[in-house]
N, C-alpha and C. Protein backbone atom coordinates (compact mmCIF):
# COMPACT_ATOMS: atom_id res chain seq x y z
N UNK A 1 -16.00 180.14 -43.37
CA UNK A 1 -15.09 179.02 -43.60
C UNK A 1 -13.69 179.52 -43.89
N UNK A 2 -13.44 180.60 -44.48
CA UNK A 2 -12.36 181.08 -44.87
C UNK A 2 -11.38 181.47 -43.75
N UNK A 3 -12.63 182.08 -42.64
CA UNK A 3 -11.76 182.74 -41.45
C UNK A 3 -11.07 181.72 -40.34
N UNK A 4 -11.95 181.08 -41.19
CA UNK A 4 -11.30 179.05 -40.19
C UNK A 4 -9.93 178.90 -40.21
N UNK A 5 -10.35 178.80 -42.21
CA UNK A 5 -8.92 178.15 -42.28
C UNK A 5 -7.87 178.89 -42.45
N UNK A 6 -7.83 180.59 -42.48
CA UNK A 6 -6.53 181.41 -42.14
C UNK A 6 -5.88 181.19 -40.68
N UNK A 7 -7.25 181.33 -39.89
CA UNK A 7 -6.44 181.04 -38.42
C UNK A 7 -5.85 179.73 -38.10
N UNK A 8 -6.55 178.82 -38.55
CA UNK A 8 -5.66 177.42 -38.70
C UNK A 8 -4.22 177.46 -39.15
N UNK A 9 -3.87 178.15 -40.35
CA UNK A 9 -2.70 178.36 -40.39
C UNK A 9 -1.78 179.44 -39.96
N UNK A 10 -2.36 180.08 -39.07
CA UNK A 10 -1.80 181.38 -37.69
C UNK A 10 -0.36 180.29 -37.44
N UNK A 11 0.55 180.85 -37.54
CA UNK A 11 1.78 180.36 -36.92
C UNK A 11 2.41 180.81 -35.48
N UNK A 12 2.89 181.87 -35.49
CA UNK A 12 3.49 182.60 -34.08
C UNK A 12 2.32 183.66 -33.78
N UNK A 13 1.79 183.50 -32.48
CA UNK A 13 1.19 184.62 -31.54
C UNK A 13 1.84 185.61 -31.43
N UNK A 14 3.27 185.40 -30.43
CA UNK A 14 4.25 186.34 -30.39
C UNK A 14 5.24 187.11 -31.68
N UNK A 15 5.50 188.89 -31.65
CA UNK A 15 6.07 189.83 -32.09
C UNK A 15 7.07 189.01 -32.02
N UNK A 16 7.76 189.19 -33.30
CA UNK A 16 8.92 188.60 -33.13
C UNK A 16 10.26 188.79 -32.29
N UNK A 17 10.34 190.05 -31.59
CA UNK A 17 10.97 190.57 -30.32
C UNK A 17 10.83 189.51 -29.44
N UNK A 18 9.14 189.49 -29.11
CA UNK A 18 9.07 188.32 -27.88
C UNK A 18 9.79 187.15 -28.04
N UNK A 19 9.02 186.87 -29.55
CA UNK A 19 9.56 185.18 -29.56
C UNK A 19 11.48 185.05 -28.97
N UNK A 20 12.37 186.07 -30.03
CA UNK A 20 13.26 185.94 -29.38
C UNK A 20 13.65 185.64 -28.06
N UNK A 21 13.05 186.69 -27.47
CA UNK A 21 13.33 187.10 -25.93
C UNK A 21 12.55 185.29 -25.25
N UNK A 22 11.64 184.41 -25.82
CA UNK A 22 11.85 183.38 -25.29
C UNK A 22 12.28 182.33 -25.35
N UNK A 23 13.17 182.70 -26.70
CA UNK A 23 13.99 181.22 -27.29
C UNK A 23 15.84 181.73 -26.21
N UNK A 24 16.01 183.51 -25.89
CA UNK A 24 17.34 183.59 -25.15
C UNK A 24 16.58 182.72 -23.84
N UNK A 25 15.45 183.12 -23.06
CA UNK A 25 15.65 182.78 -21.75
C UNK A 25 15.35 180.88 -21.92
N UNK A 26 15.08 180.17 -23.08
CA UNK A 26 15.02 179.09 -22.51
C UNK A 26 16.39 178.30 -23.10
N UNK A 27 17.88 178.41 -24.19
CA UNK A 27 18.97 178.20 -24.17
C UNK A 27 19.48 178.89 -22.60
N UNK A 28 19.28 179.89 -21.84
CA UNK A 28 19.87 180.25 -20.56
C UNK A 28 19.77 179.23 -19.66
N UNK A 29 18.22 178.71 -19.62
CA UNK A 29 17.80 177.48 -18.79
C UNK A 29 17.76 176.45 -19.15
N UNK A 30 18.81 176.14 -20.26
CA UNK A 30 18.08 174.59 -21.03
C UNK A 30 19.47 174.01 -20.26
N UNK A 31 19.17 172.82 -19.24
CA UNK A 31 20.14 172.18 -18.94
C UNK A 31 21.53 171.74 -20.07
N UNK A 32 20.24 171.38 -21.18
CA UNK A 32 21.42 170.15 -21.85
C UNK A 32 22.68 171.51 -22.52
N UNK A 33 22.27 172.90 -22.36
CA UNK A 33 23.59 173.66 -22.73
C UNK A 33 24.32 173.68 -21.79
N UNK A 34 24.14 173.59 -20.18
CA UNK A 34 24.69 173.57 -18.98
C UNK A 34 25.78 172.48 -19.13
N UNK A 35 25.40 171.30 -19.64
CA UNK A 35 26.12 170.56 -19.67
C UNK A 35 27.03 169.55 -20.75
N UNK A 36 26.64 170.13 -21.97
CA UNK A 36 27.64 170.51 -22.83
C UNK A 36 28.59 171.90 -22.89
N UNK A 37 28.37 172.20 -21.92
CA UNK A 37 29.85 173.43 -21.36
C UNK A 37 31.21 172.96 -20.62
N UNK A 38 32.36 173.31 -20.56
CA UNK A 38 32.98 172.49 -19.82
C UNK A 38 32.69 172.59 -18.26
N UNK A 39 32.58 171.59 -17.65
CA UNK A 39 32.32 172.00 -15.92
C UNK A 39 33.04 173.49 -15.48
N UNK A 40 31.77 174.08 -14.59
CA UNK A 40 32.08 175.35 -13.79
C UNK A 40 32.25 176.45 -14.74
N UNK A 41 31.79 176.51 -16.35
CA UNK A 41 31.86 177.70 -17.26
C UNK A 41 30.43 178.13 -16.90
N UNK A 42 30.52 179.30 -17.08
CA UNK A 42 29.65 180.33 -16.46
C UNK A 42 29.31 181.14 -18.38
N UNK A 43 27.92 181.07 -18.67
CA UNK A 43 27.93 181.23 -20.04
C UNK A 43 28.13 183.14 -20.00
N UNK A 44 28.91 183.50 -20.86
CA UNK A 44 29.34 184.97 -21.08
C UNK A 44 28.80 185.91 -21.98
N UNK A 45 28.18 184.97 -22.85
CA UNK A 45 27.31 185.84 -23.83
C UNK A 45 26.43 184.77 -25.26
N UNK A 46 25.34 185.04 -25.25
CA UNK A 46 24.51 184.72 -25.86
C UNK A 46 24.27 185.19 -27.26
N UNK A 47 24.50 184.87 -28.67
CA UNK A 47 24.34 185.66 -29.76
C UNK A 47 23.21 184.91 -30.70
N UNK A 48 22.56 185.82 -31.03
CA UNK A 48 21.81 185.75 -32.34
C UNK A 48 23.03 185.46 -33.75
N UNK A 49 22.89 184.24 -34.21
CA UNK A 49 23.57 183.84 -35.58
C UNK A 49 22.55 184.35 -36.72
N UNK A 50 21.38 183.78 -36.74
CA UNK A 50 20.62 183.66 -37.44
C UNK A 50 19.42 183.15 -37.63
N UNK A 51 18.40 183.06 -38.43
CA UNK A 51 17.39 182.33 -38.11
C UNK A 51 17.39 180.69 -37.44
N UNK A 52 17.21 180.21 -36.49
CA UNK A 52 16.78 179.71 -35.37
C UNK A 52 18.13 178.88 -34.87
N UNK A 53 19.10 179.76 -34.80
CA UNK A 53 20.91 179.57 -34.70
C UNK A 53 21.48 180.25 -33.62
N UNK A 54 21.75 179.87 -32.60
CA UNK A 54 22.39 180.74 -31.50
C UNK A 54 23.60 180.21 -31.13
N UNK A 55 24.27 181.51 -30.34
CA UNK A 55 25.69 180.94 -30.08
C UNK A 55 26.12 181.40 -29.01
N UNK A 56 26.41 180.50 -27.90
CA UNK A 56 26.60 180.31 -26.37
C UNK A 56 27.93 180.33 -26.43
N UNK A 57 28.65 181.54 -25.62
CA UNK A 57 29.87 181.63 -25.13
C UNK A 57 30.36 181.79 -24.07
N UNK A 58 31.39 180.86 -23.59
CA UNK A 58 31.47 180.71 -22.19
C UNK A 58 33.32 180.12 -22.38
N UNK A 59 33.91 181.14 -21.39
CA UNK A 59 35.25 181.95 -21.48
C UNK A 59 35.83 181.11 -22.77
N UNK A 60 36.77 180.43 -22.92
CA UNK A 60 37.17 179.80 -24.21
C UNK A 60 36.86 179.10 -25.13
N UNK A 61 35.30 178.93 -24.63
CA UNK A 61 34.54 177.25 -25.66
C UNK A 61 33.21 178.29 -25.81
N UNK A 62 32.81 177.67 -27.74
CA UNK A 62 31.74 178.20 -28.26
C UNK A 62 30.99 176.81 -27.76
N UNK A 63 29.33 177.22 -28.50
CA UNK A 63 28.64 176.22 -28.94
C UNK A 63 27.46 176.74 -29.33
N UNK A 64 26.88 176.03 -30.91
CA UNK A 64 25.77 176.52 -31.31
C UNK A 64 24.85 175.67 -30.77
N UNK A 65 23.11 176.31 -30.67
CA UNK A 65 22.43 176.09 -30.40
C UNK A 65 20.85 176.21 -31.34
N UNK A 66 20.79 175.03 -31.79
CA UNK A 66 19.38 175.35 -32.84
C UNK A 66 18.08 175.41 -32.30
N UNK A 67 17.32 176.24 -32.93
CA UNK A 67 15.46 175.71 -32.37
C UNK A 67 15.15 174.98 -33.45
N UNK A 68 14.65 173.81 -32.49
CA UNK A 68 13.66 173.07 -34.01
C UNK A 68 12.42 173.17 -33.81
N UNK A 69 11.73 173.45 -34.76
CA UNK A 69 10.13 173.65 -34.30
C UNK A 69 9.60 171.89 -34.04
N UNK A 70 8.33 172.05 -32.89
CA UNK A 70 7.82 170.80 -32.21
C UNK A 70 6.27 171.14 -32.93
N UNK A 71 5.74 169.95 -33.47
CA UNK A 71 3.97 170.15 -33.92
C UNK A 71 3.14 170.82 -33.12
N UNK A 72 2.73 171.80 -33.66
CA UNK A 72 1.33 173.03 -33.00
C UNK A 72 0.62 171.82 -32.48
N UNK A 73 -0.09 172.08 -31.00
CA UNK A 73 -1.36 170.95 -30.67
C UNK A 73 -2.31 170.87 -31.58
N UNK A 74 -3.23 170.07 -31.32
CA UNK A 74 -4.32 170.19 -32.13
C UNK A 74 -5.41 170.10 -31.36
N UNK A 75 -6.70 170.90 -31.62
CA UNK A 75 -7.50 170.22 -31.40
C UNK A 75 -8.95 169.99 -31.99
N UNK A 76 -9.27 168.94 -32.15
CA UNK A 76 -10.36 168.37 -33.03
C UNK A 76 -9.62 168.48 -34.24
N UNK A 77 -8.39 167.74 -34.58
CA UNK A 77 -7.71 167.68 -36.15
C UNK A 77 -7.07 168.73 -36.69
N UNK A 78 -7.46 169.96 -35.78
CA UNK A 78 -6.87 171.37 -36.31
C UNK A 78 -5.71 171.94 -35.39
N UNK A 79 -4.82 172.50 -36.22
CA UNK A 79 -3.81 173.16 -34.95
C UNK A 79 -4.20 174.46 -34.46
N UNK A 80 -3.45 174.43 -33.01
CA UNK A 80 -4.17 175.54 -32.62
C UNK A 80 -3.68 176.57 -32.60
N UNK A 81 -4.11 178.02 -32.62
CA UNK A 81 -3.13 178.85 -32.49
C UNK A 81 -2.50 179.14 -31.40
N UNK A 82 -1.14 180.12 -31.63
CA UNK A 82 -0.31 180.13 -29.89
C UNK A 82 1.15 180.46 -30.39
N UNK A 83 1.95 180.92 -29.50
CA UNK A 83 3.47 180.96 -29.72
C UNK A 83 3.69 179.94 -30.06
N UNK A 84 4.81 180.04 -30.78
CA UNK A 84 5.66 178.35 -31.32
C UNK A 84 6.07 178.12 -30.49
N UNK A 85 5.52 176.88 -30.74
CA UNK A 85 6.72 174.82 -30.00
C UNK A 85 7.63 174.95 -30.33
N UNK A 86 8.82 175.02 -29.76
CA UNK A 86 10.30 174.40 -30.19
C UNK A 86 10.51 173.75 -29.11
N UNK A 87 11.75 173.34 -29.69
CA UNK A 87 13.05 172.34 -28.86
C UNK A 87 14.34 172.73 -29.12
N UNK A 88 15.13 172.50 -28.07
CA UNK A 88 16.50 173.23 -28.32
C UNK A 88 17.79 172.00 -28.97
N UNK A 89 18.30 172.22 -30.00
CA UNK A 89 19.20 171.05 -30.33
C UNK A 89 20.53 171.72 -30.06
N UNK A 90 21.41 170.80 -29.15
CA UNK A 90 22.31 171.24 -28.33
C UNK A 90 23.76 171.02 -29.13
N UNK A 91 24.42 172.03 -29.72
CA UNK A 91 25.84 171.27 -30.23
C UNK A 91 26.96 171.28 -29.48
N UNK A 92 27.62 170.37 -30.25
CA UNK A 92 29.27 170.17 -29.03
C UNK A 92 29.71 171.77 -28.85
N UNK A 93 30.14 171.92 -27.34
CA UNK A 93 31.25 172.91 -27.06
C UNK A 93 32.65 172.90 -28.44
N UNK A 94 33.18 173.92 -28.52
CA UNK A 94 34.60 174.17 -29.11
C UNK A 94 35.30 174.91 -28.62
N UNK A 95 36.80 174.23 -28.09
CA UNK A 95 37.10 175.07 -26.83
C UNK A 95 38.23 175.43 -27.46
N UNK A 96 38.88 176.53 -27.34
CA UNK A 96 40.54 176.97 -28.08
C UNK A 96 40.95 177.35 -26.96
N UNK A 97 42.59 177.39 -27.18
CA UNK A 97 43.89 177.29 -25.87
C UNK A 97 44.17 178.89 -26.20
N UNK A 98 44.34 180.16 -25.41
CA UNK A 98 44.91 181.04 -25.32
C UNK A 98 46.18 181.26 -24.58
């Protein structure tokens, strides 16, 4: 019973290397950053802020990008284990004049 309920509360599958490496490639592909960029910016660099905080740069305009975690499935009442659910919460561009 015990070994139940530790794995029930198993959070991330993935090394935390990986997880990164799939929260950069899905802000790369997440439309809604495509289009909170200004048209035809080409994103220039991708940074780690902080825990689940990123920051999309593309030539004169920032924009942060949060993960929010989405509910583990369940099944039969229990969650299951697996890499984390997220969702990407998209913030406004900030563009400065050089």
């Amino acid at each position: 019973m015990l070994l139940g309920m530790s794995c029930a509360n198993a959070y991330a599958a993935l090394p935390p290397w990986a997880q990164r490496s799939v929260e950069f490639k899905a802000t790369l592909d997440d439309q809604g950053v495509m289009k909170a960029l200004p048209h035809g910016s080409l994103i220039q660099s991708l940074e780690y802020i902080g825990p689940d905080l990123y920051r999309v740069s593309a030539g004169h305009c920032t924009l942060e990008v949060r993960v929010k975690d989405r509910p583990m499935p369940e099944h039969q009442g229990v969650p299951m284990v697996g890499p984390r659910h997220f969702e990407l919460e998209v913030g406004m561009s900030v563009c400065t004049e050089d």
